[in-house]
N, C-alpha and C. Protein backbone atom coordinates (compact mmCIF):
# COMPACT_ATOMS: atom_id res chain seq x y z
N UNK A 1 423.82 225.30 204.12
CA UNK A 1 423.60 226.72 203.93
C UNK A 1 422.19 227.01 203.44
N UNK A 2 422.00 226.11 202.72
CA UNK A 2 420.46 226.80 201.71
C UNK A 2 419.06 225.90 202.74
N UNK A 3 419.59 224.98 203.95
CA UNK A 3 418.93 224.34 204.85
C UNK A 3 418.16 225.86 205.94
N UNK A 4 419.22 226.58 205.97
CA UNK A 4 419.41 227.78 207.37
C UNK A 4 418.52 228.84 206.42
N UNK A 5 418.44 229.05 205.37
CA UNK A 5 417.72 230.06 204.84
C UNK A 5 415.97 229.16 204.35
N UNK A 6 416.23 228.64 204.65
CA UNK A 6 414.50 227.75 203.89
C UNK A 6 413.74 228.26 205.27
N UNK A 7 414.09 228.08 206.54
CA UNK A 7 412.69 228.45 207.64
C UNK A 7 412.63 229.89 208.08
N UNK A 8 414.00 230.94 207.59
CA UNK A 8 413.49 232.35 207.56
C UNK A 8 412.95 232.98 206.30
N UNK A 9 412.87 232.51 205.44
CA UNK A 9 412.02 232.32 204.10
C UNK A 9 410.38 232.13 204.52
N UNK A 10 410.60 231.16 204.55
CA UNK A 10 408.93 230.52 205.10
C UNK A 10 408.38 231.45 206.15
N UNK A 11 409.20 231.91 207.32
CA UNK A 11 408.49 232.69 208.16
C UNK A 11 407.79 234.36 207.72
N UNK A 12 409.14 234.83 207.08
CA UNK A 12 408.75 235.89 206.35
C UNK A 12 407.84 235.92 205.39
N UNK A 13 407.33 234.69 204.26
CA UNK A 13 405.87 234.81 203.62
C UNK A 13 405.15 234.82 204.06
N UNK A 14 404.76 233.90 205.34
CA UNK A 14 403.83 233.71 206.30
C UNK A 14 403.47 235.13 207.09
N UNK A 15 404.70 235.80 207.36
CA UNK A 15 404.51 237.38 207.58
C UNK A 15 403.66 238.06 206.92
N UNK A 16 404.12 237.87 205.61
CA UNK A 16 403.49 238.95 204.62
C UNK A 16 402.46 238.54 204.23
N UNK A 17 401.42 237.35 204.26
CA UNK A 17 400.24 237.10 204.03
C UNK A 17 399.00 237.31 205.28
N UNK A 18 399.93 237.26 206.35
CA UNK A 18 399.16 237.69 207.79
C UNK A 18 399.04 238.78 207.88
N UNK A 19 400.03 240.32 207.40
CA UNK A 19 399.91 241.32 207.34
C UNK A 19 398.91 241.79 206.10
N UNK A 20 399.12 241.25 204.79
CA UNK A 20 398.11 241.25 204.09
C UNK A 20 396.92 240.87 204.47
N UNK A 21 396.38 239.91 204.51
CA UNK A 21 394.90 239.53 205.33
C UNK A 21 394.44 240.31 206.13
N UNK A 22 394.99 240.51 206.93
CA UNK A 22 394.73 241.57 208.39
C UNK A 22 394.65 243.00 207.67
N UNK A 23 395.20 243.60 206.87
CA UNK A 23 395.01 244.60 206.22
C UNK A 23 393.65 244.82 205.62
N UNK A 24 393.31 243.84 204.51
CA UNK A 24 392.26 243.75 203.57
C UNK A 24 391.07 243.54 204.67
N UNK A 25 390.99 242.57 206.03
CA UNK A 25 389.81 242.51 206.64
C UNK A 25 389.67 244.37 207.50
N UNK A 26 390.59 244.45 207.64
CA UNK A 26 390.25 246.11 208.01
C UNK A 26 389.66 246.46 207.45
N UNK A 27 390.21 246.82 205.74
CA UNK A 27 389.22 247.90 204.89
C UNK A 27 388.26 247.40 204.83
N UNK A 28 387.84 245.65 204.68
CA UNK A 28 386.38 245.92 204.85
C UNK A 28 385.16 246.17 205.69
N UNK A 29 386.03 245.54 207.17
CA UNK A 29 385.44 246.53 208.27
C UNK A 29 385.01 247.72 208.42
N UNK A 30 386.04 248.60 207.83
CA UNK A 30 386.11 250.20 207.81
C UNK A 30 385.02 250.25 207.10
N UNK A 31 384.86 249.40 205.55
CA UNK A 31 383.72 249.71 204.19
C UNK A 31 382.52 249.58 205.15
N UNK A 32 382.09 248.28 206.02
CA UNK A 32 381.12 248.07 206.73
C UNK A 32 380.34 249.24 207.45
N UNK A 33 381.54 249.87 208.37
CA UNK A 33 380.80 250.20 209.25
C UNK A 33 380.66 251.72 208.82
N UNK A 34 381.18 252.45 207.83
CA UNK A 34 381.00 253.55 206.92
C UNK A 34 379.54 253.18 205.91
N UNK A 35 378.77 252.18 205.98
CA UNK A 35 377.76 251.99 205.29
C UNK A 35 377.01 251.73 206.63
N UNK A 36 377.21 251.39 207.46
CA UNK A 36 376.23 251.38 208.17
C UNK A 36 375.86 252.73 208.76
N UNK A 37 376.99 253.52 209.12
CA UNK A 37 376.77 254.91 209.44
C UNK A 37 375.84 255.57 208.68
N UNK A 38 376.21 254.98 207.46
CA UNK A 38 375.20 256.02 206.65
C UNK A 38 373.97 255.98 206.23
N UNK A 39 373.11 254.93 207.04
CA UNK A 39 371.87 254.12 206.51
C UNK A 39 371.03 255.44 207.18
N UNK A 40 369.75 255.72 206.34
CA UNK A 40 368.82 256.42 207.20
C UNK A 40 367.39 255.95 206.80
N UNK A 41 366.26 256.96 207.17
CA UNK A 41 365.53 256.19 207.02
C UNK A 41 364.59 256.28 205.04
N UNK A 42 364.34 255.62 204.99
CA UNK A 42 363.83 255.41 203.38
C UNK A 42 364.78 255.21 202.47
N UNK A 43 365.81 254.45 202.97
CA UNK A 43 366.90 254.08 202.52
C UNK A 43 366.81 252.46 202.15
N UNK A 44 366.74 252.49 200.68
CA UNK A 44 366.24 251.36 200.35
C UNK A 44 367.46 250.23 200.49
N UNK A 45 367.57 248.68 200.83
CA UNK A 45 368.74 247.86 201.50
C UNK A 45 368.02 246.61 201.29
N UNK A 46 369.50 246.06 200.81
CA UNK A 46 369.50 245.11 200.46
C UNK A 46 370.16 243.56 201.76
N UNK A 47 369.49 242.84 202.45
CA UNK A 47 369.54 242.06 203.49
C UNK A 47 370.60 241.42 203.18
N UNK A 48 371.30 240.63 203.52
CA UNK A 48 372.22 238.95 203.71
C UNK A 48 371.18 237.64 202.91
N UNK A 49 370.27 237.58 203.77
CA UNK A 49 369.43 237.02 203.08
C UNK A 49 368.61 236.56 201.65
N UNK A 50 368.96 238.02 201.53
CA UNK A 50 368.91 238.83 199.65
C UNK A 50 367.30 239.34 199.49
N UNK A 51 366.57 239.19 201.16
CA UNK A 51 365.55 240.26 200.81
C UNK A 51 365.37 241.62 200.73
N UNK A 52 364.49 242.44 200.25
CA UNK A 52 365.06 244.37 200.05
C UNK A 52 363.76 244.17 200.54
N UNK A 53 364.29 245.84 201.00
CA UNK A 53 362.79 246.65 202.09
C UNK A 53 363.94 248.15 201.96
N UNK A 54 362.95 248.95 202.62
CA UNK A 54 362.97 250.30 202.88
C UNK A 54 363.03 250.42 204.03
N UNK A 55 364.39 250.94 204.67
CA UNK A 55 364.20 251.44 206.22
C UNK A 55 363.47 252.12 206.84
N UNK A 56 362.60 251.95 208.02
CA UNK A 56 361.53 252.98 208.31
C UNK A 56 361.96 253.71 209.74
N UNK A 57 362.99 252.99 210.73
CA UNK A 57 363.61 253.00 212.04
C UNK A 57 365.25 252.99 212.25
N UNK A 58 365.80 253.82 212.56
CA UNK A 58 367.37 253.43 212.87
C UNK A 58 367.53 254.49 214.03
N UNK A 59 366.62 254.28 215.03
CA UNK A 59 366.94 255.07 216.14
C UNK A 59 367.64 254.03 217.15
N UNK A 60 367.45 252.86 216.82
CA UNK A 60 368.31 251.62 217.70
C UNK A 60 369.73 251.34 217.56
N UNK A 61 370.80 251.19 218.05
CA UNK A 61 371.83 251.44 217.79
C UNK A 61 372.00 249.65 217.27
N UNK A 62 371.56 248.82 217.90
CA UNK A 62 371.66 247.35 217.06
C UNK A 62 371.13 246.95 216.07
N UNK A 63 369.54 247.13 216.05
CA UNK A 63 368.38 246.83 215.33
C UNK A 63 367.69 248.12 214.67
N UNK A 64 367.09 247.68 213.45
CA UNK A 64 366.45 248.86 212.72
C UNK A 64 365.25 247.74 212.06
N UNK A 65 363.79 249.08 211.97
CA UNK A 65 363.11 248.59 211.46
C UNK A 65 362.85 248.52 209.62
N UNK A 66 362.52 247.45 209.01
CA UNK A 66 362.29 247.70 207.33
C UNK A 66 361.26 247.06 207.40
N UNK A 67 360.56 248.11 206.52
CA UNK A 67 359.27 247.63 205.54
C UNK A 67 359.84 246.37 204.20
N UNK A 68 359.25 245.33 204.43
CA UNK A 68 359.33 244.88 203.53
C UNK A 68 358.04 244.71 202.20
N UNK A 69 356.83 245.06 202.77
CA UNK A 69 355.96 245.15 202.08
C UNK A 69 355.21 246.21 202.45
N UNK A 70 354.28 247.06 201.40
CA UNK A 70 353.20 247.70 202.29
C UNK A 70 353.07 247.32 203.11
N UNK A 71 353.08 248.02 204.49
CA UNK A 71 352.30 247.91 205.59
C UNK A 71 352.61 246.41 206.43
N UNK A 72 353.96 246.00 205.95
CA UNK A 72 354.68 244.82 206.52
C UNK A 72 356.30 245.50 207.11
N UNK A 73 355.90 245.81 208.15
CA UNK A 73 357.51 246.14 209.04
C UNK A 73 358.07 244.90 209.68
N UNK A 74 359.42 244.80 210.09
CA UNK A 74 359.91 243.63 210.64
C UNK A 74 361.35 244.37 211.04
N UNK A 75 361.38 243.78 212.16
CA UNK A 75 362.64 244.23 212.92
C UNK A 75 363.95 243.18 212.68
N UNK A 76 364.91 243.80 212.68
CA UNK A 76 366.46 243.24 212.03
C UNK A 76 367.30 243.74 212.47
N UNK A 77 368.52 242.82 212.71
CA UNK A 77 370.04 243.43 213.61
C UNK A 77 370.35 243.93 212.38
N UNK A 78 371.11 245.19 212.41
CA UNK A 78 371.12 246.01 211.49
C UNK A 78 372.68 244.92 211.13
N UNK A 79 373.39 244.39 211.53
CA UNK A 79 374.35 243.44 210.78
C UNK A 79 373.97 242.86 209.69
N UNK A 80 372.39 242.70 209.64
CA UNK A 80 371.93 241.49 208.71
C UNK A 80 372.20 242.30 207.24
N UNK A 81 372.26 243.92 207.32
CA UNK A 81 372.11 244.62 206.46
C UNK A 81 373.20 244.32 205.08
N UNK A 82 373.15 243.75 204.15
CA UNK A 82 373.92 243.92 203.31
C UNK A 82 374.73 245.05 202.62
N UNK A 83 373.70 245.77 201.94
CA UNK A 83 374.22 246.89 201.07
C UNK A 83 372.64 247.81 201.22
N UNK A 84 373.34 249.05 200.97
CA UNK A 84 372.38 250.05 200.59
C UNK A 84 372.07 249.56 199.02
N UNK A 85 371.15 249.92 198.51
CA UNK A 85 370.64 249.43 196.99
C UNK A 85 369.90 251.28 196.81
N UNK A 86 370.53 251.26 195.01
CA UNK A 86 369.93 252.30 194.88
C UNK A 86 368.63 252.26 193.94
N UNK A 87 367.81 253.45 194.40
CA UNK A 87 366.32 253.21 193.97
C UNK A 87 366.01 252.75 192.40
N UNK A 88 366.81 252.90 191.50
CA UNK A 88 366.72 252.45 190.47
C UNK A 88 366.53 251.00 190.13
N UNK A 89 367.26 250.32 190.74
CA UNK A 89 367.45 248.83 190.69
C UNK A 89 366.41 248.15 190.92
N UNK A 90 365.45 247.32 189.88
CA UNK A 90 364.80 247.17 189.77
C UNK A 90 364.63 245.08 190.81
N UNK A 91 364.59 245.03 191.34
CA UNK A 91 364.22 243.81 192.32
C UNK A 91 363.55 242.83 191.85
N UNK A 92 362.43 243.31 190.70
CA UNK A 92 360.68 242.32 190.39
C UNK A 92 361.31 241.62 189.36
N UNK A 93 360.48 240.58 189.27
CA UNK A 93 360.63 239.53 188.71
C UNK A 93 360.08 239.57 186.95
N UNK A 94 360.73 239.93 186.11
CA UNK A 94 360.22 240.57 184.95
C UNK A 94 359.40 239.28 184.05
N UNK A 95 359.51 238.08 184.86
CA UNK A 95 358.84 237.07 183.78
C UNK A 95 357.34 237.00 184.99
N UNK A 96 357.12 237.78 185.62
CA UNK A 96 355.59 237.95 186.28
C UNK A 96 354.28 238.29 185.33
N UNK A 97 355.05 238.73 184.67
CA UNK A 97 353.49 239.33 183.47
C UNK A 97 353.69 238.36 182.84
N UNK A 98 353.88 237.35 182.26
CA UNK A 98 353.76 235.76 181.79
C UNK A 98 352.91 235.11 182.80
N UNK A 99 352.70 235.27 183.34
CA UNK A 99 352.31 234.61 184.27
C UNK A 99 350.55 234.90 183.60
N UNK A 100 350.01 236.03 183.44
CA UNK A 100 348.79 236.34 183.01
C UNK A 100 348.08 235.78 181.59
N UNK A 101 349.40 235.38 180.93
CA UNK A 101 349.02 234.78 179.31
C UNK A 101 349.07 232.91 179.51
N UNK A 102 349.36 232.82 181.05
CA UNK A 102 348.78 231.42 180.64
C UNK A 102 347.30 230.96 180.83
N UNK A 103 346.46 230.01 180.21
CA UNK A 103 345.31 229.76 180.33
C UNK A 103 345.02 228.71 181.55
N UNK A 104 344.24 229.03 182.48
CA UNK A 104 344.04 227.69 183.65
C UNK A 104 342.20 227.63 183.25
N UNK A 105 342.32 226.38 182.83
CA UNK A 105 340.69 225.91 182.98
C UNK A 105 340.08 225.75 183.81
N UNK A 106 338.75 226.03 184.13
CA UNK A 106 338.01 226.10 185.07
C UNK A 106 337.75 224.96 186.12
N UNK A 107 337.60 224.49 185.93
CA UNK A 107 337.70 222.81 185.99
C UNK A 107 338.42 221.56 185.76
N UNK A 108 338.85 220.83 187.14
CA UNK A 108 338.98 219.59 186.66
C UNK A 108 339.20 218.64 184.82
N UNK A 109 337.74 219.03 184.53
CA UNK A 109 337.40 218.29 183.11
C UNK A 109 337.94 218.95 182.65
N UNK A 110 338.05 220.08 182.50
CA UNK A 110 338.76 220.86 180.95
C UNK A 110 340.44 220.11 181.11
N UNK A 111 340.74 220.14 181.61
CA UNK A 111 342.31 219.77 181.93
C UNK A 111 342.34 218.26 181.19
N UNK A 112 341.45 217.22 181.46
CA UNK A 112 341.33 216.35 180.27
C UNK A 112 341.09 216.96 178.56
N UNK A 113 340.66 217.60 178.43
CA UNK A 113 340.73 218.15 176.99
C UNK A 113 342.09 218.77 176.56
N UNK A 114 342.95 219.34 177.50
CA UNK A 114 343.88 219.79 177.20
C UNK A 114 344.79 218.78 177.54
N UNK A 115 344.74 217.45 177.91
CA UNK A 115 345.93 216.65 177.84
C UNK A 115 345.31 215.32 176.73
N UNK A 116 344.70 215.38 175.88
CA UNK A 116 344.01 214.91 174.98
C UNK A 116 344.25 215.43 173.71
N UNK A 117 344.77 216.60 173.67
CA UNK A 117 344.90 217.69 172.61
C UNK A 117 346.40 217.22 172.67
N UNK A 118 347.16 217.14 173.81
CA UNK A 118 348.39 217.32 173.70
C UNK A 118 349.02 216.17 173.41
N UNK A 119 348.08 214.73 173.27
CA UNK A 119 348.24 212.85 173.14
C UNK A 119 348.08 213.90 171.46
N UNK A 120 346.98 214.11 171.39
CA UNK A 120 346.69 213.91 169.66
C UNK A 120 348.20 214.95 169.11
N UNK A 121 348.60 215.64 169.66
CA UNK A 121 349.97 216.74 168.85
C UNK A 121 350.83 215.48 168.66
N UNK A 122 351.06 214.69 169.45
CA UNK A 122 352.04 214.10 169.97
C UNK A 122 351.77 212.42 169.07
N UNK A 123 350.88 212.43 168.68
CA UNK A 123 350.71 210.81 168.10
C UNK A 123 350.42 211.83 166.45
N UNK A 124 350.05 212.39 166.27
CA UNK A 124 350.65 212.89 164.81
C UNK A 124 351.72 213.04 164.63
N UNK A 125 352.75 213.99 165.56
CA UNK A 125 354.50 213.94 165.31
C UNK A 125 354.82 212.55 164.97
N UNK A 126 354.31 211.71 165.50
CA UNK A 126 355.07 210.20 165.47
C UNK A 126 354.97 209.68 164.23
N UNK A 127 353.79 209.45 163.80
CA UNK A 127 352.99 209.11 162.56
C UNK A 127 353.76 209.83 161.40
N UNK A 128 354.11 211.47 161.30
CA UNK A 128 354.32 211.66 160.42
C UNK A 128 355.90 211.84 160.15
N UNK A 129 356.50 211.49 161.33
CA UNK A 129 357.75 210.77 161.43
C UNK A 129 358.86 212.06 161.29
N UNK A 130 358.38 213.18 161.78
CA UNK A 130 358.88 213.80 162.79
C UNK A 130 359.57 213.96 164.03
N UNK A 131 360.74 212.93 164.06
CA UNK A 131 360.87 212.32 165.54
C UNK A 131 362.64 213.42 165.66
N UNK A 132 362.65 213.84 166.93
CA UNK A 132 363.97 214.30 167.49
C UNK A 132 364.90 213.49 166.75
N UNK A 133 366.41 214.26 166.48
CA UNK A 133 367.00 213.09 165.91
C UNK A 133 367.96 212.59 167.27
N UNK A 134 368.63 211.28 167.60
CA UNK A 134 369.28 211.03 168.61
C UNK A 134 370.51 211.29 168.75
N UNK A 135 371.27 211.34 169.72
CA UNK A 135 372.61 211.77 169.48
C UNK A 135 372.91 210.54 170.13
């Protein structure tokens, strides 16, 4: 008895996870192509790739053009499009202005003075027995 009910069991979950799945890939189809409808142009977007640009073209029904830099356009199947991104969202790399407080010496030679400086930090720690402790 409980043999005859185990494979209409099984078929019916298998139902309801195929109907589920198939459901959920709809809505996101539907989400898809309701964002793509709505792209225009200076519509800032975020790629697959995870690069952002500003739309400048969507008169193509496949492909649209984005600026990705000043005066850098590049053409893209508008599939590649991830998400619209809104203008607030800041993209840049906030540890870029670090970048200006480090010192690069002019030369070759100076770069020996600065790894000479960094023997002498380093042979005083030792000496004065300052050492990491080990685990």
């Amino acid at each position: 008895m409980t043999n005859s009910l185990i494979i209409p069991l099984m078929l019916a979950a298998m139902a309801v996870f195929m109907f589920m799945s198939i459901r959920n890939q709809k809505k996101r189809a539907a989400a898809a192509a309701d964002m793509q409808a709505s792209l225009s142009v200076g519509t800032r977007v975020q790629l697959h790739s995870g690069m952002f640009g500003t739309l400048v073209d969507t008169s193509d029904d496949d492909t649209v053009l984005i600026e990705i830099a000043p005066g850098v356009v590049t053409e893209w199947n508008r599939l590649a499009i991830r998400e619209a991104v809104s203008p607030d969202t800041d993209d840049t790399n906030d540890d870029a202005s670090d970048i200006d407080d480090i010192e690069v010496p002019d030369s070759p030679a100076a770069l020996d003075d600065v790894t000479k400086k960094t023997d002498l930090n380093k042979n005083a720690d030792d000496e004065s027995g300052d050492k990491p402790e080990e685990k």
